[in-house]
C-alpha atoms as a PDB file:
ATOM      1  CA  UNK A   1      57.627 145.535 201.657  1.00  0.00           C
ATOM      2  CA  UNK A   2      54.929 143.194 199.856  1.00  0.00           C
ATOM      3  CA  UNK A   3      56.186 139.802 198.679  1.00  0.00           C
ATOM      4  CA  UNK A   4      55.462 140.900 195.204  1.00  0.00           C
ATOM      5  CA  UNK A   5      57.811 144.366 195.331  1.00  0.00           C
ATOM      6  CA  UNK A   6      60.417 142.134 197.004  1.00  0.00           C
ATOM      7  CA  UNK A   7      60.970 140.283 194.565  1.00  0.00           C
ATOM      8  CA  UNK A   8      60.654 142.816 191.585  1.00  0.00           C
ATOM      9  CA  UNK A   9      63.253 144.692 193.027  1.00  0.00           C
ATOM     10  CA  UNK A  10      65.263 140.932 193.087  1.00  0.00           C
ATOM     11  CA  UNK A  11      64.728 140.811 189.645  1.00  0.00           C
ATOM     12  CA  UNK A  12      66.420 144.255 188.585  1.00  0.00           C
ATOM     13  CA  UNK A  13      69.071 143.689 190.890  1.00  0.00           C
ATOM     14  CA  UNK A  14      70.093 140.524 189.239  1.00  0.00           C
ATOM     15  CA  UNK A  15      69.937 141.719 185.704  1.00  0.00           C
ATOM     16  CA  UNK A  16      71.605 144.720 186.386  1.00  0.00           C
ATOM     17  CA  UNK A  17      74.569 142.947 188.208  1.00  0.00           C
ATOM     18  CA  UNK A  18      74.417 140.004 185.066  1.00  0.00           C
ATOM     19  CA  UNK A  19      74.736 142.842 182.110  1.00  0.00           C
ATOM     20  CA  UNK A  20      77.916 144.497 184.429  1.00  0.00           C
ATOM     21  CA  UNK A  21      79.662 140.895 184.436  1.00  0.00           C
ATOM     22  CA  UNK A  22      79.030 140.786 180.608  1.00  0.00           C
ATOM     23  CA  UNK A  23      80.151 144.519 180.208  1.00  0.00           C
ATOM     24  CA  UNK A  24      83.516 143.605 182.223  1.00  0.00           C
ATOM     25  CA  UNK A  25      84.456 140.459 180.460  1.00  0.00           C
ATOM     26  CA  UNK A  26      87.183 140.015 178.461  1.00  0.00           C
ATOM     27  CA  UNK A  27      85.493 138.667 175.161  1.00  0.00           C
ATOM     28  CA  UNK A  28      87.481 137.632 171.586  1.00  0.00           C
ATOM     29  CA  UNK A  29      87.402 140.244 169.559  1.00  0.00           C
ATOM     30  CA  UNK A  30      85.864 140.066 166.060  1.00  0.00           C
ATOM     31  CA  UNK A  31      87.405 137.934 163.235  1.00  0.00           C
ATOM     32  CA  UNK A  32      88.422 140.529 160.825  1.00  0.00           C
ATOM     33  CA  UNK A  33      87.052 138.494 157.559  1.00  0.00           C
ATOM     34  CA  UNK A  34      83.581 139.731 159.374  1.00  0.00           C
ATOM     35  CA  UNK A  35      84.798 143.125 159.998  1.00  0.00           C
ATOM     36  CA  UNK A  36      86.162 143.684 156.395  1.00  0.00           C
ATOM     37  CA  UNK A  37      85.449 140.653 154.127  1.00  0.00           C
ATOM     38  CA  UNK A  38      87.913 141.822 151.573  1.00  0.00           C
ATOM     39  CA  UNK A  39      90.923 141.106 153.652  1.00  0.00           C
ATOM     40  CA  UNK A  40      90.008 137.422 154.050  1.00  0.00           C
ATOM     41  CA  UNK A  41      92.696 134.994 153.057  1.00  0.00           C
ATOM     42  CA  UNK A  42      91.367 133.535 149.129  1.00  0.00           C
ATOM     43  CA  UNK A  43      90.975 130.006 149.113  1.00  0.00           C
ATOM     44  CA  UNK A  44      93.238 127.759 147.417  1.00  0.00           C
ATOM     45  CA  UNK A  45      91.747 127.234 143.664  1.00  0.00           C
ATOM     46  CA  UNK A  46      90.760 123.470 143.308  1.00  0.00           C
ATOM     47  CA  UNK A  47      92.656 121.516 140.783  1.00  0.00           C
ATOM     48  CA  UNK A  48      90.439 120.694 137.692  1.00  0.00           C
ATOM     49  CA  UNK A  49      89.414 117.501 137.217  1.00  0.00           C
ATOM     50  CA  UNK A  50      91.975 115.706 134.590  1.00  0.00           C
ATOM     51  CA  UNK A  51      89.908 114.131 132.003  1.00  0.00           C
ATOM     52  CA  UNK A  52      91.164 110.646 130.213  1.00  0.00           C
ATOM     53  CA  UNK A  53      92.056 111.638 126.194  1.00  0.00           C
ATOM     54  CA  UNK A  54      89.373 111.687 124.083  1.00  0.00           C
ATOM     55  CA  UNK A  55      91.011 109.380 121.253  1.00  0.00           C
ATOM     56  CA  UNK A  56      89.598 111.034 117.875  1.00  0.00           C
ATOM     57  CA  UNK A  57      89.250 109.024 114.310  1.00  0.00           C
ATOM     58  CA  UNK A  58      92.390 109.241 111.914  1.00  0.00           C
ATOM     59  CA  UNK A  59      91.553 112.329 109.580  1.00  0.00           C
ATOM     60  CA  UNK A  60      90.488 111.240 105.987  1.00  0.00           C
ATOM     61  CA  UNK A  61      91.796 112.669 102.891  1.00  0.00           C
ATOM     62  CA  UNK A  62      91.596 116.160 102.505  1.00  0.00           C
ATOM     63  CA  UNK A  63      88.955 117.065  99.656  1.00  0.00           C
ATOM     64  CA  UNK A  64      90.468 119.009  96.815  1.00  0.00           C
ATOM     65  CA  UNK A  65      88.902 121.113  94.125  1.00  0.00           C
ATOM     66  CA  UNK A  66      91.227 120.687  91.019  1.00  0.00           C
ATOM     67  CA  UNK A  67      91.455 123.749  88.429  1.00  0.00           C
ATOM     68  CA  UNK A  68      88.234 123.512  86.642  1.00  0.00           C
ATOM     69  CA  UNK A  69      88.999 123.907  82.980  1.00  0.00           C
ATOM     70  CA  UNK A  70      86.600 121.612  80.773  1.00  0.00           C
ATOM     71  CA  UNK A  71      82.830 122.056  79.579  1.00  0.00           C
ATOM     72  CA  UNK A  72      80.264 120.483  82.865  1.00  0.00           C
ATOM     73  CA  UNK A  73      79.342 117.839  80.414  1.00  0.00           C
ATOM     74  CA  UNK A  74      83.113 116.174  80.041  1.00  0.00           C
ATOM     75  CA  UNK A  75      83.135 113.095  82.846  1.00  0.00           C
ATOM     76  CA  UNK A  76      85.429 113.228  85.585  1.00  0.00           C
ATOM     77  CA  UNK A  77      85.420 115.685  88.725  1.00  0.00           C
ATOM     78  CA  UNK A  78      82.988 118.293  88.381  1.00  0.00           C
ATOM     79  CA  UNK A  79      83.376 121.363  90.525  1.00  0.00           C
ATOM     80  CA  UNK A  80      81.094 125.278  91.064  1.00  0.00           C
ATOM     81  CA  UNK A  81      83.676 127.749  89.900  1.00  0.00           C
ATOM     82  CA  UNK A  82      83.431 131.268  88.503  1.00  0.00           C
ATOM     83  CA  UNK A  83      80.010 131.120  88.743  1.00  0.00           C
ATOM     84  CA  UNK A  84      79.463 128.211  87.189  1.00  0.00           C
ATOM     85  CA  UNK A  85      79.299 124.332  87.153  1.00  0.00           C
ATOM     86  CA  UNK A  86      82.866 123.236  85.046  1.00  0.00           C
ATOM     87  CA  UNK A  87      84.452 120.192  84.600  1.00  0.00           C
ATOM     88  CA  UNK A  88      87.937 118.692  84.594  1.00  0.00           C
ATOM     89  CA  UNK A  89      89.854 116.155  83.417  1.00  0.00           C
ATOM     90  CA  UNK A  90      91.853 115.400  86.716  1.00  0.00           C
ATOM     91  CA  UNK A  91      94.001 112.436  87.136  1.00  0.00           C
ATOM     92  CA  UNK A  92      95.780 112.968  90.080  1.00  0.00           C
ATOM     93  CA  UNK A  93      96.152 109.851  92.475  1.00  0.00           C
ATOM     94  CA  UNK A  94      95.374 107.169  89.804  1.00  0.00           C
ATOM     95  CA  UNK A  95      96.963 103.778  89.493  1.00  0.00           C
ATOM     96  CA  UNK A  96      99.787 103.594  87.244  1.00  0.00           C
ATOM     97  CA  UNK A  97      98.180  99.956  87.134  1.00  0.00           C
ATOM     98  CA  UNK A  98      95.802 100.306  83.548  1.00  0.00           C
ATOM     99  CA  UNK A  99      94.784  97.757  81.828  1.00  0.00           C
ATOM    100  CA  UNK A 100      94.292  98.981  78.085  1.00  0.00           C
ATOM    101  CA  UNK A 101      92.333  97.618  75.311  1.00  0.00           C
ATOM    102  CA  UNK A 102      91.852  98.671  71.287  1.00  0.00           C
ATOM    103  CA  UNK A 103      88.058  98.216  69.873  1.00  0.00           C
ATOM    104  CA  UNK A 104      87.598  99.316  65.869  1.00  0.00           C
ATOM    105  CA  UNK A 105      84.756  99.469  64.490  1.00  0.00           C
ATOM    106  CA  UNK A 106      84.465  99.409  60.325  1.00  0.00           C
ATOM    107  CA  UNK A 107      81.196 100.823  58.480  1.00  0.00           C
ATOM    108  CA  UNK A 108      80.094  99.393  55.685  1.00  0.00           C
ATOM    109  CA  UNK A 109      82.311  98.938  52.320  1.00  0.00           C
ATOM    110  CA  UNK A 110      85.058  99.744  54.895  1.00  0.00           C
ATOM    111  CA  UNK A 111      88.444  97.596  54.876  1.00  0.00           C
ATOM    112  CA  UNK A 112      88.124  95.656  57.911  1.00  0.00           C
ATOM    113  CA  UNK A 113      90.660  95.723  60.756  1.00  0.00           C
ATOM    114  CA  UNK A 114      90.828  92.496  62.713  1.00  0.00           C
ATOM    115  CA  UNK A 115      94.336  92.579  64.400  1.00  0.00           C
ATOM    116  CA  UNK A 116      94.392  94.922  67.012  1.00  0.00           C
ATOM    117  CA  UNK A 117      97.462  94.196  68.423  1.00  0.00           C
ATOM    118  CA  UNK A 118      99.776  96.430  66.810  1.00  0.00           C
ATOM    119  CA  UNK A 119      97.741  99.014  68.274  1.00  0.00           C
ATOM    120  CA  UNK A 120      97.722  97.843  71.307  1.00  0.00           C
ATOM    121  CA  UNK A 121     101.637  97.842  70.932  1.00  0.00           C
ATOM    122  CA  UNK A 122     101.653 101.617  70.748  1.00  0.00           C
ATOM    123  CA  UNK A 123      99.450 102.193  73.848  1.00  0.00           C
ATOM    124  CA  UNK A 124     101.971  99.814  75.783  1.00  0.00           C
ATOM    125  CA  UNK A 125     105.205 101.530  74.059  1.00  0.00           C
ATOM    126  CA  UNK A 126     103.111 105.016  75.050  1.00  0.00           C
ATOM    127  CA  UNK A 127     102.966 103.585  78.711  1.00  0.00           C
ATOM    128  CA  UNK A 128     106.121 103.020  78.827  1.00  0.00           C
ATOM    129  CA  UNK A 129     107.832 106.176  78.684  1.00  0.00           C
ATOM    130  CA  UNK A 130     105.582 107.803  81.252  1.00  0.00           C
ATOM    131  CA  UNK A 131     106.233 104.683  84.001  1.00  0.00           C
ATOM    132  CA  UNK A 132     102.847 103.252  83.438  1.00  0.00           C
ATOM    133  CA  UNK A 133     102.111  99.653  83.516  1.00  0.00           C
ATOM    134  CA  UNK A 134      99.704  98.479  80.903  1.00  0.00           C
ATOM    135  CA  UNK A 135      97.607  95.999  83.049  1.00  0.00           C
ATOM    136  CA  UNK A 136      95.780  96.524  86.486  1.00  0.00           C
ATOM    137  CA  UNK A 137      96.837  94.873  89.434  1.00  0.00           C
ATOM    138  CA  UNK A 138      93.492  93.706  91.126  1.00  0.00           C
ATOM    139  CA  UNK A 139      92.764  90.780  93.715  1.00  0.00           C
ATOM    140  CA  UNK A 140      89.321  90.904  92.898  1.00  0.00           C
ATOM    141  CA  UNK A 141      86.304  92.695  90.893  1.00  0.00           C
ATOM    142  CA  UNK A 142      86.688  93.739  87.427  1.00  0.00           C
ATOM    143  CA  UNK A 143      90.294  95.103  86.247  1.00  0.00           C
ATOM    144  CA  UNK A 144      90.097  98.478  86.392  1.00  0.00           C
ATOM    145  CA  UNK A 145      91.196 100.856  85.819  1.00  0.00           C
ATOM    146  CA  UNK A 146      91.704 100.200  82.008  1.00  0.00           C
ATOM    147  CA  UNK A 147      91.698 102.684  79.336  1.00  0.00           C
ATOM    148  CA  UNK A 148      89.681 101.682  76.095  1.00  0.00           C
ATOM    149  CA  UNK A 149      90.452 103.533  72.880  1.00  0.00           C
ATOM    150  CA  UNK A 150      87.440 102.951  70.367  1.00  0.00           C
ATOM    151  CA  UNK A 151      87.922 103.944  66.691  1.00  0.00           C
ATOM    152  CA  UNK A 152      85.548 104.111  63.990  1.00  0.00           C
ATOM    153  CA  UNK A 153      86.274 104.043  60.671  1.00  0.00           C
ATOM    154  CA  UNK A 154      83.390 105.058  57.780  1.00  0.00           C
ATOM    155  CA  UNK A 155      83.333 106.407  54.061  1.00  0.00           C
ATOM    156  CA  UNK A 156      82.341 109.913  53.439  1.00  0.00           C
ATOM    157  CA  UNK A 157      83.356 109.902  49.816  1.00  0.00           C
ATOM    158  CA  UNK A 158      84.210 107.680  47.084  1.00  0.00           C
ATOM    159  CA  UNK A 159      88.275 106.158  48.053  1.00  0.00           C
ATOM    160  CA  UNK A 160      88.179 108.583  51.738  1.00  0.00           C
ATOM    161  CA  UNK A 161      86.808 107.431  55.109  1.00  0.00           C
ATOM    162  CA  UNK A 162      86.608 109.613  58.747  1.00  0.00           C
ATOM    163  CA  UNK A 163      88.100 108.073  61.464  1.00  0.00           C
ATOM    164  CA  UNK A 164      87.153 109.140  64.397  1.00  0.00           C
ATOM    165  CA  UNK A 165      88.731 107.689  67.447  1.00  0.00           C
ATOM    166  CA  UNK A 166      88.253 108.222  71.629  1.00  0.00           C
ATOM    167  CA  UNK A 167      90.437 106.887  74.405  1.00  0.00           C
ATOM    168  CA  UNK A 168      88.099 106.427  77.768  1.00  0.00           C
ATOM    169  CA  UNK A 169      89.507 106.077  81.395  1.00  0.00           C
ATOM    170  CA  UNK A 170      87.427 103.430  83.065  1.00  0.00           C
ATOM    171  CA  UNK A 171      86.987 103.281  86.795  1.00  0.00           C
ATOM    172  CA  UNK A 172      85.405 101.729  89.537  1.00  0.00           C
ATOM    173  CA  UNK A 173      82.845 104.075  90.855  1.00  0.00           C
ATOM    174  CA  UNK A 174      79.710 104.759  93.189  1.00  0.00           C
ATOM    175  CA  UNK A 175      76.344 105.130  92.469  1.00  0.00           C
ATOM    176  CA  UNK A 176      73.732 106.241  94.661  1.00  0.00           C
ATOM    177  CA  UNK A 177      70.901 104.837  93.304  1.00  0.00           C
ATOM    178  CA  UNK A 178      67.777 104.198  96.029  1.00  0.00           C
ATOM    179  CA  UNK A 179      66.145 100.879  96.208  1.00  0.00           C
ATOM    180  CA  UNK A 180      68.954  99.414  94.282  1.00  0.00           C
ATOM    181  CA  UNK A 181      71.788  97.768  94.772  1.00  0.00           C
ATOM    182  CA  UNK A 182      74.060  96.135  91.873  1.00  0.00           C
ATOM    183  CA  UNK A 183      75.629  92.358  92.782  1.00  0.00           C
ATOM    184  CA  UNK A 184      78.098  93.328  90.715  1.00  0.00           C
ATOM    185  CA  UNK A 185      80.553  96.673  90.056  1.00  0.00           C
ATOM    186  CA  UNK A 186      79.671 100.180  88.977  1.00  0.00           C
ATOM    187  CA  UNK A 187      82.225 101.307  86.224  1.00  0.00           C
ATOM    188  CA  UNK A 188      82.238 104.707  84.555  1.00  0.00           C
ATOM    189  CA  UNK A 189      84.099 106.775  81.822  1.00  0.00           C
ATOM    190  CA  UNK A 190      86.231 109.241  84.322  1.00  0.00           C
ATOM    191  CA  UNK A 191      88.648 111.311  81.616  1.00  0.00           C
ATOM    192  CA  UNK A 192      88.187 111.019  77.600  1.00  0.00           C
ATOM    193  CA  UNK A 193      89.617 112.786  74.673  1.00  0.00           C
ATOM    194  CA  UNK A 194      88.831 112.348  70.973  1.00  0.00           C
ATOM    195  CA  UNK A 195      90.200 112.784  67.978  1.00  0.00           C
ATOM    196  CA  UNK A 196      88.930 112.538  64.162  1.00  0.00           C
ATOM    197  CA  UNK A 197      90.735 112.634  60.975  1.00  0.00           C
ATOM    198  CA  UNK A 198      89.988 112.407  56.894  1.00  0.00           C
ATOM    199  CA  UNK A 199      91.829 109.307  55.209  1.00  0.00           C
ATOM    200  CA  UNK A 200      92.610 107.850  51.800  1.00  0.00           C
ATOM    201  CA  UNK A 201      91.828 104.463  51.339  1.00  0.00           C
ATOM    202  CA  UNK A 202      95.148 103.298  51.733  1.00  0.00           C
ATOM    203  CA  UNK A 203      96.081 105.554  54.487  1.00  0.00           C
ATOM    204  CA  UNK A 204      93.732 104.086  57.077  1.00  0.00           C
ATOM    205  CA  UNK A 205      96.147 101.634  58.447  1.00  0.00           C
ATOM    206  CA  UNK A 206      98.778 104.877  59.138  1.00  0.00           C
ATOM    207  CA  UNK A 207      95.719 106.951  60.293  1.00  0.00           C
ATOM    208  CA  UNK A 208      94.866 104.826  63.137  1.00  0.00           C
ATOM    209  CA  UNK A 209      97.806 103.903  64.409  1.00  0.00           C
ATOM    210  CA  UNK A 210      98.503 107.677  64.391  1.00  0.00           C
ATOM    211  CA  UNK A 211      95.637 108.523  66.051  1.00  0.00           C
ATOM    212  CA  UNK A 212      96.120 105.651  68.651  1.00  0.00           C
ATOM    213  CA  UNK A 213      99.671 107.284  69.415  1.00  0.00           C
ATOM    214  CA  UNK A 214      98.026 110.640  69.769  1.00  0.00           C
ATOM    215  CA  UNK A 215      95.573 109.623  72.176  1.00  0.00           C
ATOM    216  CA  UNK A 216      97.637 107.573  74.239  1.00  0.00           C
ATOM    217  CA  UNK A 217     100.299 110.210  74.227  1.00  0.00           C
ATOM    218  CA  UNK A 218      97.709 112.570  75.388  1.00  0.00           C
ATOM    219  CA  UNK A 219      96.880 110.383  78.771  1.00  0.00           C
ATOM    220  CA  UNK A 220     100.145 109.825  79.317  1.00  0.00           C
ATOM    221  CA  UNK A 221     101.020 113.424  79.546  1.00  0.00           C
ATOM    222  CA  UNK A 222      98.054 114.481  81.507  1.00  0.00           C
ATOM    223  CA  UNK A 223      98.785 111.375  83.864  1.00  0.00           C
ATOM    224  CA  UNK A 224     102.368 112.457  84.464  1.00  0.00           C
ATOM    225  CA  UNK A 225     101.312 116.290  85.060  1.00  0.00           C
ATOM    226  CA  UNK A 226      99.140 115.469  87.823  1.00  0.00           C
ATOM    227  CA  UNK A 227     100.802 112.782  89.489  1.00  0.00           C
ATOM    228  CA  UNK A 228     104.367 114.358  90.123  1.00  0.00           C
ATOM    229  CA  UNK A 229     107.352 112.601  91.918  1.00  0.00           C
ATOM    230  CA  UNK A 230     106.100 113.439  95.319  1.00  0.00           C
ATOM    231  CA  UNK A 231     102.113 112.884  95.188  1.00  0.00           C
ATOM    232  CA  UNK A 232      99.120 114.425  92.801  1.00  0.00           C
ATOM    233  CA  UNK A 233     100.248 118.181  92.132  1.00  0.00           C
ATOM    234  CA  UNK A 234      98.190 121.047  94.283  1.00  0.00           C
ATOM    235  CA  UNK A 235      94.491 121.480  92.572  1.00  0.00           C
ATOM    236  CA  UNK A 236      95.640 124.820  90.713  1.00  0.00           C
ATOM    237  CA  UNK A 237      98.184 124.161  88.997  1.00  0.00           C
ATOM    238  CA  UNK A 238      97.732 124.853  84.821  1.00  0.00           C
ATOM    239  CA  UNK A 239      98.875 121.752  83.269  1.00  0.00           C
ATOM    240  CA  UNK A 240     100.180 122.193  79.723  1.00  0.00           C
ATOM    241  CA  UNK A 241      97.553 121.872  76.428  1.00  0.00           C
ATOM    242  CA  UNK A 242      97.399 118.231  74.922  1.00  0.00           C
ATOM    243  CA  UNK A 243     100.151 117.041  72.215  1.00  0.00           C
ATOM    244  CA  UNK A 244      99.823 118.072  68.609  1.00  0.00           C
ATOM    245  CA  UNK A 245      99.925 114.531  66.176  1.00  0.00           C
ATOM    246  CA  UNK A 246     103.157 114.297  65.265  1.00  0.00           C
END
């Protein structure tokens, strides 16, 4: 036998007798997760990551609409309602802390009145019963809030004169105004009611202080609806119609 057939046949022989070892052996067998990979064991789930508290801003006040129930061009809190831009004379959360002050002006041929202060006595007297305090407490800037009651007094006939009187809630406001800054305080007319009446000549003294009473009355009362015992009353709540002049 050639060198070259000798060792073919070699060759064979030894891969024949290497594939019977292999055949014989005792191997592993197969991990069943590759056999059937829907048997294999789940894995533990990982524990989320904890993450530090997020510390969140105090919540402001909550926004409230109050019952709209005045014409848009009244100041105060406007509000869109029943289709419509309305008004409201709101006075919920207010300062029992006014400051009040009594301005009369006299037309011409008109008995003037100089001495405001019994007036002024009626508006305190009117504070008074609903636990207001006729002066603001302020530390600095202007003292508001203050409620000014300006009266007018004129001749529309021969002996008779119209008064015609309006109480105004002044407060410190904001403007937004751009390019422009004030150094000093915005105020603004927040709640107002008026009154006017038809007078003899000697009946204007009465008339006014009647009117002043009425007025102040009236802010009292609306004061005291919306700011009960607890806090400002809920936004729609009906609050009662304004005093008659007694």
């Amino acid at each position: 036998m050639s060198t070259f057939l000798r060792t073919t046949y070699l060759t064979v022989v030894g891969v024949f007798v290497l594939f019977s070892a292999i055949g014989n052996a005792d191997l592993p067998p197969l991990q069943e997760s590759l056999i059937n990979p829907q048997s294999s064991t789940t894995p533990a789930p990982t524990k989320p990551r904890e993450e530090p508290p997020v510390s969140l801003p105090p919540l402001g006040p909550r926004k409230l609409l109050p019952l709209m129930s005045k014409p848009f061009g009244m100041p105060g809190v406007v509000g869109y309602q029943n289709n419509q831009w309305q008004g409201t004379d709101y006075l919920g959360f207010l300062s029992p802390d006014i400051s009040i002050n009594v301005e009369v002006v006299a037309g011409a041929n008109t008995p003037h009145i100089t001495d405001t202060a019994p007036l002024e006595t009626i508006v305190s007297q009117a504070f008074a019963k609903g636990s207001l305090i006729p002066r603001a407490e302020v530390k600095e800037g202007p003292p508001l809030p203050f409620l000014h009651l300006l009266l007018f007094v004129y001749p529309c006939t021969p002996g008779r004169y119209v008064i015609f009187g309006a109480a105004r809630l002044f407060e410190q406001v904001q403007v937004i105004r751009p390019n422009f800054t004030p150094a000093g305080y915005w105020q603004a007319i927040t709640w107002e009611n008026q009154d006017v009446v038809l007078a003899e000549g000697g009946q204007i003294d009465a008339q006014l202080k009647a009117i002043v009473e009425k007025l102040a009355t009236a802010f009292v009362q609306r004061y005291r609806a919306y700011n009960l015992i607890q806090g400002a009353t809920p936004p729609n709540v009906e609050i009662p119609a304004y005093p008659q002049a007694k």
